[in-house]
N, C-alpha and C. Protein backbone atom coordinates (compact mmCIF):
# COMPACT_ATOMS: atom_id res chain seq x y z
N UNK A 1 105.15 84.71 96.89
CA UNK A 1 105.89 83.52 97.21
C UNK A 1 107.21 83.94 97.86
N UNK A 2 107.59 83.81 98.77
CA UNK A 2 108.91 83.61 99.67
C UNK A 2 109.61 82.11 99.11
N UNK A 3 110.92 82.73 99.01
CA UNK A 3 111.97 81.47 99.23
C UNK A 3 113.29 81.94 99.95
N UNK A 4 113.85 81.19 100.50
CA UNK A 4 114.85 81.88 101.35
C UNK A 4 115.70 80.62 100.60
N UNK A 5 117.07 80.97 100.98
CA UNK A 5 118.02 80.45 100.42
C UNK A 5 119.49 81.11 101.60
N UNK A 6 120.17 80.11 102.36
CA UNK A 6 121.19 80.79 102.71
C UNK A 6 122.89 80.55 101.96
N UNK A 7 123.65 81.25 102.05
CA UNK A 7 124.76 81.34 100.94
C UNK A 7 125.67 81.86 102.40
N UNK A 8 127.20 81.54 102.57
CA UNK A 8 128.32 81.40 103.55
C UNK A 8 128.82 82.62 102.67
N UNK A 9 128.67 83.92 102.90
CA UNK A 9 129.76 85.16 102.55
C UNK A 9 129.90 86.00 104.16
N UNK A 10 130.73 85.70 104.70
CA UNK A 10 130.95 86.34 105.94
C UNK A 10 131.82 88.26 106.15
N UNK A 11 132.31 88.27 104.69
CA UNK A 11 132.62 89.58 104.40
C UNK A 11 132.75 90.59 103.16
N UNK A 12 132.63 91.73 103.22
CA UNK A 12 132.01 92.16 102.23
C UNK A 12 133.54 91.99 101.28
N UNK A 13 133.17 92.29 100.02
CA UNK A 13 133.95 92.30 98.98
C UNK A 13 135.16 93.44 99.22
N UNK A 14 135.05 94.93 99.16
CA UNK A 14 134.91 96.00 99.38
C UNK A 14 135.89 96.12 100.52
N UNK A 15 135.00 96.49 101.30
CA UNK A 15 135.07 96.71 102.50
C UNK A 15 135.95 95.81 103.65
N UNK A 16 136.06 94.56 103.68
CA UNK A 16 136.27 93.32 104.22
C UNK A 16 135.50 93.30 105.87
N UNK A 17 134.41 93.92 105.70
CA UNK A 17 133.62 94.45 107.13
C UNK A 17 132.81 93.02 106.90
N UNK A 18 132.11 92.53 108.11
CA UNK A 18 131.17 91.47 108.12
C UNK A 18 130.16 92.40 107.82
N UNK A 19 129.42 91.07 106.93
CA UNK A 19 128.19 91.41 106.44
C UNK A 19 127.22 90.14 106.09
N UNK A 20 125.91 90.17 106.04
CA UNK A 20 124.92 89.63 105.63
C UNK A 20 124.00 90.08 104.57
N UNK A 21 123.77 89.72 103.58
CA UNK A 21 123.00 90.26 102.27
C UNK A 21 121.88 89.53 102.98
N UNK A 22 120.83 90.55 102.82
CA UNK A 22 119.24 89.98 102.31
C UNK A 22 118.35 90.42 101.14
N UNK A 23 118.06 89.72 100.54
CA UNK A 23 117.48 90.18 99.50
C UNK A 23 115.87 89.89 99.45
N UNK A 24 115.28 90.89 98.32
CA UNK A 24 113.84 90.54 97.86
C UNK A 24 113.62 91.35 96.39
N UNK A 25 112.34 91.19 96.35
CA UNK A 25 112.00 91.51 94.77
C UNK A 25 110.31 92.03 95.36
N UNK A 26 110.08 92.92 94.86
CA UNK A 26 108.46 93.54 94.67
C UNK A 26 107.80 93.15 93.82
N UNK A 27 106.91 93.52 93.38
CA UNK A 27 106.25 93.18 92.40
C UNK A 27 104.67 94.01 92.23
N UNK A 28 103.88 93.87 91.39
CA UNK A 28 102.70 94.62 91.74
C UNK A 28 102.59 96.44 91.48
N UNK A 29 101.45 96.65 92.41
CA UNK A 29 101.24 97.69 92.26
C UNK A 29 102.55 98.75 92.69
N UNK A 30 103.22 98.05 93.54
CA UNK A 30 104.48 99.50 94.18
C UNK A 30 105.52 98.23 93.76
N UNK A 31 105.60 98.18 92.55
CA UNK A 31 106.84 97.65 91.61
C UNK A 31 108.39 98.22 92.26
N UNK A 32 107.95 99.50 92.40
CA UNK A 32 109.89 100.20 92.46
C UNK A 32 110.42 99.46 93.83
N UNK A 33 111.55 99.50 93.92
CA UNK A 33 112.21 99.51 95.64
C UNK A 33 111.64 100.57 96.21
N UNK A 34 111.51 101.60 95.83
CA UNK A 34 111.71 103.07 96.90
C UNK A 34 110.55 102.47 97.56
N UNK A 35 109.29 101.87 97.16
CA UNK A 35 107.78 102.05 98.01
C UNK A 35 108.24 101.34 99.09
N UNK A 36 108.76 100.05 99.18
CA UNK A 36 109.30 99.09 99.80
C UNK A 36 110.17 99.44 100.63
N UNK A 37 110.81 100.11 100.45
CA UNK A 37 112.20 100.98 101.30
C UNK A 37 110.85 102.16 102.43
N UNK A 38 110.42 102.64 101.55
CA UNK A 38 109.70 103.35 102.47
C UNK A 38 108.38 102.73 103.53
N UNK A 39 107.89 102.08 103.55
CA UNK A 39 107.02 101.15 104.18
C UNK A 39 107.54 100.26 104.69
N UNK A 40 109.24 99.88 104.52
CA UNK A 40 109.42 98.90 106.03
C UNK A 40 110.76 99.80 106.38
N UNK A 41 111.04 100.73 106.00
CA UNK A 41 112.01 101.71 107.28
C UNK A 41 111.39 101.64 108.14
N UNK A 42 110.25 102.11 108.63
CA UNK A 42 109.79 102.32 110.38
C UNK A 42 109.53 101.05 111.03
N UNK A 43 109.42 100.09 110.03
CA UNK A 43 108.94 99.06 110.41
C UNK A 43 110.54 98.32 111.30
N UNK A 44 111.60 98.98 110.42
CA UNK A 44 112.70 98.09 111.25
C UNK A 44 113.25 98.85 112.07
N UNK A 45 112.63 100.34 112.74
CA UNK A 45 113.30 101.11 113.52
C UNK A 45 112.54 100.40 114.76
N UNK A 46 111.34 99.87 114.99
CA UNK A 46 110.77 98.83 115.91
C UNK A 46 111.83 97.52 116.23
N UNK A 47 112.92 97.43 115.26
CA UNK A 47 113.78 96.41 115.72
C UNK A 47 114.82 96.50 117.02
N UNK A 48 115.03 95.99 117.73
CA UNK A 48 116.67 96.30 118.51
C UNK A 48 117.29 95.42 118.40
N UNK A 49 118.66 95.37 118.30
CA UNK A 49 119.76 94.62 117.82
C UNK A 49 119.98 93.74 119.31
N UNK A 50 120.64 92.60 119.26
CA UNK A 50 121.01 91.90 120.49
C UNK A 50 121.40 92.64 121.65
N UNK A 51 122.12 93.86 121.53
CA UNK A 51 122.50 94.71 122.35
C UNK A 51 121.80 95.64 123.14
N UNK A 52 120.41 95.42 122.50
CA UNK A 52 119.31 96.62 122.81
C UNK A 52 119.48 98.00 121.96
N UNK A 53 120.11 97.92 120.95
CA UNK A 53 120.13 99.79 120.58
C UNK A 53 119.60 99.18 119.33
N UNK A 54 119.19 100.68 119.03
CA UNK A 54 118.55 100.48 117.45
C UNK A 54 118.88 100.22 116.28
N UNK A 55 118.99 99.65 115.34
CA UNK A 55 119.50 99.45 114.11
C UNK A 55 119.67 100.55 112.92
N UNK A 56 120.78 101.08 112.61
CA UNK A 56 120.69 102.16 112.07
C UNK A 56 120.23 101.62 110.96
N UNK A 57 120.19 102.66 109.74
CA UNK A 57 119.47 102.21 108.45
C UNK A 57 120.12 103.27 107.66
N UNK A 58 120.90 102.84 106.92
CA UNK A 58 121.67 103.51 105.80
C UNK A 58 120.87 103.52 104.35
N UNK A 59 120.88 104.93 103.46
CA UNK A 59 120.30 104.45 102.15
C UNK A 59 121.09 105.03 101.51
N UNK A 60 122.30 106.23 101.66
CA UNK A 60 123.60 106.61 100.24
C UNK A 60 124.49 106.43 101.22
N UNK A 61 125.29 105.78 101.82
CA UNK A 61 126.24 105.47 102.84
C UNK A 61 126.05 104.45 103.12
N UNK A 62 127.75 103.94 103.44
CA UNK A 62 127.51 102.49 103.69
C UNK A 62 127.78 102.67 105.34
N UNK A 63 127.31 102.13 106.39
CA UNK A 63 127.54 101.66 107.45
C UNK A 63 129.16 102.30 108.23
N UNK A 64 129.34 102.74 108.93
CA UNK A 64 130.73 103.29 109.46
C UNK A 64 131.36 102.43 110.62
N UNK A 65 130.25 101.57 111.44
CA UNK A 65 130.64 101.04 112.47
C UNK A 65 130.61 99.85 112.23
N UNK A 66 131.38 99.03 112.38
CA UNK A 66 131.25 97.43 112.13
C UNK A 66 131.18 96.99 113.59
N UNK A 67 131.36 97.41 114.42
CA UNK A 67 130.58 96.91 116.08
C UNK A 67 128.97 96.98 116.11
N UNK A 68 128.42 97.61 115.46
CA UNK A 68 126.88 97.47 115.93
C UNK A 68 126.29 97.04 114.27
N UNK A 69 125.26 96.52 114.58
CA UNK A 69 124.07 95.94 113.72
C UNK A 69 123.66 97.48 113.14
N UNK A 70 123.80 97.36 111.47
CA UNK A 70 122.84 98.54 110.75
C UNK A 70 122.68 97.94 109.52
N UNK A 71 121.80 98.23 108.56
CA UNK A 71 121.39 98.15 107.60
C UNK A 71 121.70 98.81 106.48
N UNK A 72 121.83 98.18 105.15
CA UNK A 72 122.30 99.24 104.12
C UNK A 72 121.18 98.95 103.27
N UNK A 73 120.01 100.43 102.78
CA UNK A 73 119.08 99.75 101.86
C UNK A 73 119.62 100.02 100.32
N UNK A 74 119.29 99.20 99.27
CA UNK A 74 119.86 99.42 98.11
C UNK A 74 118.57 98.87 97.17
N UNK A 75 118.63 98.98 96.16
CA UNK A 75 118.21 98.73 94.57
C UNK A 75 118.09 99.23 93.52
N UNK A 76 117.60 98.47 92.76
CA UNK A 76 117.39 98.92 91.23
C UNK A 76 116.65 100.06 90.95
């Protein structure tokens, strides 16, 4: 089941960098994040950002550039 839900946080806590949270939950046979993290990394290196360049993808670092579109993966 999908539900989306949008929420107005335009910057991070932290950081005060713009940001967008997305979230999800697994479930099943590949319960952890990591399976999930690993089976849609390549899937979002197929993405390009409005600009045409690729979307970086962070997993122990947060993001350095607040000019371009990247990703920070995280969980439990």
């Amino acid at each position: 089941m999908i539900k989306s839900r949008f929420l107005s946080i335009p910057f991070d806590n932290f950081s005060r960098s713009p940001v967008t949270y997305v979230t999800g939950d697994v479930a099943g046979a590949m319960e952890s994040p990591v399976y999930a993290i690993l089976k849609l990394g390549p899937e979002m290196d197929k993405f390009q950002a409005p600009g045409g360049y690729a979307i970086e993808q962070h997993m122990a670092a947060l993001p350095t550039d607040a000019e371009h579109y990247s990703m920070k993966w995280d969980g439990e």
